[in-house]
Protein backbone atom coordinates (compact mmCIF):
# COMPACT_ATOMS: atom_id res chain seq x y z
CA UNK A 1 0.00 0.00 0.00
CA UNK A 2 2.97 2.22 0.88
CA UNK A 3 4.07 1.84 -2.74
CA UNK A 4 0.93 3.39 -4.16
CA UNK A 5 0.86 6.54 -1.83
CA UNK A 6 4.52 6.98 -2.87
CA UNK A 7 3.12 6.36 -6.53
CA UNK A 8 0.84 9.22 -6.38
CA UNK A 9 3.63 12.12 -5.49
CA UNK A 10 5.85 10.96 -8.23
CA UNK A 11 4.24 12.84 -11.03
CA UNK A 12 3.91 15.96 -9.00
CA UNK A 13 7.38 16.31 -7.33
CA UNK A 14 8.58 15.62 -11.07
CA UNK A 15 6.30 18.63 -12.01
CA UNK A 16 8.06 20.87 -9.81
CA UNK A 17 11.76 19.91 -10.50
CA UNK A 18 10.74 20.09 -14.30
CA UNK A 19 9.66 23.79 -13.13
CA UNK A 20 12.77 24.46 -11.53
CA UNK A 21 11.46 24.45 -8.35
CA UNK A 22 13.00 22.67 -5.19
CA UNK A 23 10.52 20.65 -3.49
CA UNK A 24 11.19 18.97 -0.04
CA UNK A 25 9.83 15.65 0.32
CA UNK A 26 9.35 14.13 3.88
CA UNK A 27 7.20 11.14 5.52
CA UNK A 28 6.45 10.04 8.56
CA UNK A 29 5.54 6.91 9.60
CA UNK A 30 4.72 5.07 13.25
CA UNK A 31 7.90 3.63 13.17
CA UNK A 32 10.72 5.59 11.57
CA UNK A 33 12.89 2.30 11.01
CA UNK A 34 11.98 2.03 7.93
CA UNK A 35 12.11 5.73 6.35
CA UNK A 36 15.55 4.96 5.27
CA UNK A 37 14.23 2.57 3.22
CA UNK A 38 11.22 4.26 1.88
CA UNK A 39 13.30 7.41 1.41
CA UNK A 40 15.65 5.39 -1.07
CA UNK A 41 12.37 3.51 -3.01
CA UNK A 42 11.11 7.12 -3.87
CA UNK A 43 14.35 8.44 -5.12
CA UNK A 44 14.42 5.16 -7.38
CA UNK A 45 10.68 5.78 -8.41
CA UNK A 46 11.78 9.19 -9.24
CA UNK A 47 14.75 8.10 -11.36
CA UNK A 48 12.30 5.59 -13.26
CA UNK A 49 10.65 8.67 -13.97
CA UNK A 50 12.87 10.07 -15.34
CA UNK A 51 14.65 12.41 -12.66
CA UNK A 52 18.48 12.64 -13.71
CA UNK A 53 20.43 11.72 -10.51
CA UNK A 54 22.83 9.35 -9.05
CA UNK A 55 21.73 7.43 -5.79
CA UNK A 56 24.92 7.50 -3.72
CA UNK A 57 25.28 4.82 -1.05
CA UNK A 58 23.39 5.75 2.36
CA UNK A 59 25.67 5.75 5.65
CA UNK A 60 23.65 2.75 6.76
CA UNK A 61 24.04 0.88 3.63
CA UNK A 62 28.09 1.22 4.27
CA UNK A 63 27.91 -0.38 7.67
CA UNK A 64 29.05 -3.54 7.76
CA UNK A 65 26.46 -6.40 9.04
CA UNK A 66 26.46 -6.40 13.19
CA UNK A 67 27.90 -10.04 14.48
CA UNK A 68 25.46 -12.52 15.60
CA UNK A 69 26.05 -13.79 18.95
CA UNK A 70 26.17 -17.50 19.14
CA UNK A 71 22.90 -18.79 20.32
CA UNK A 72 23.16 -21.41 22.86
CA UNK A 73 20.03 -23.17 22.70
CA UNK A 74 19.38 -22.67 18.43
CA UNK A 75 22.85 -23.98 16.81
């Protein structure tokens, strides 16, 4: 469902950069966790669009994968 809500502001935002203005784009969500993540799927539904940009890797993508601590009881 996200997807489609995200859908509907592509055409607009793409509107406004194509009319040289500078939109700012924000959501909010119960839990934040996952902006990050819905923050990147917009950019790349804007770049399917058309938008002319390179997505640079986000800080969190460049962390490297926490260690799992042995689990006892689940080898």
């Amino acid at each position: 469902m996200t997807a489609k809500f995200l859908q509907d502001w592509v055409d607009p935002i793409m509107q406004w950069l194509d009319g040289g203005l500078q939109p700012y784009f924000f959501t909010h969500m119960p839990d934040d966790l996952h902006v990050p993540r819905l923050g990147r799927r917009f950019v790349e539904m804007l770049i399917e669009a058309g938008l002319n940009v390179t997505l640079p890797d986000w800080p969190r993508e460049l962390e490297k994968p926490a260690v799992t601590q042995i689990d006892l009881f689940n080898s």
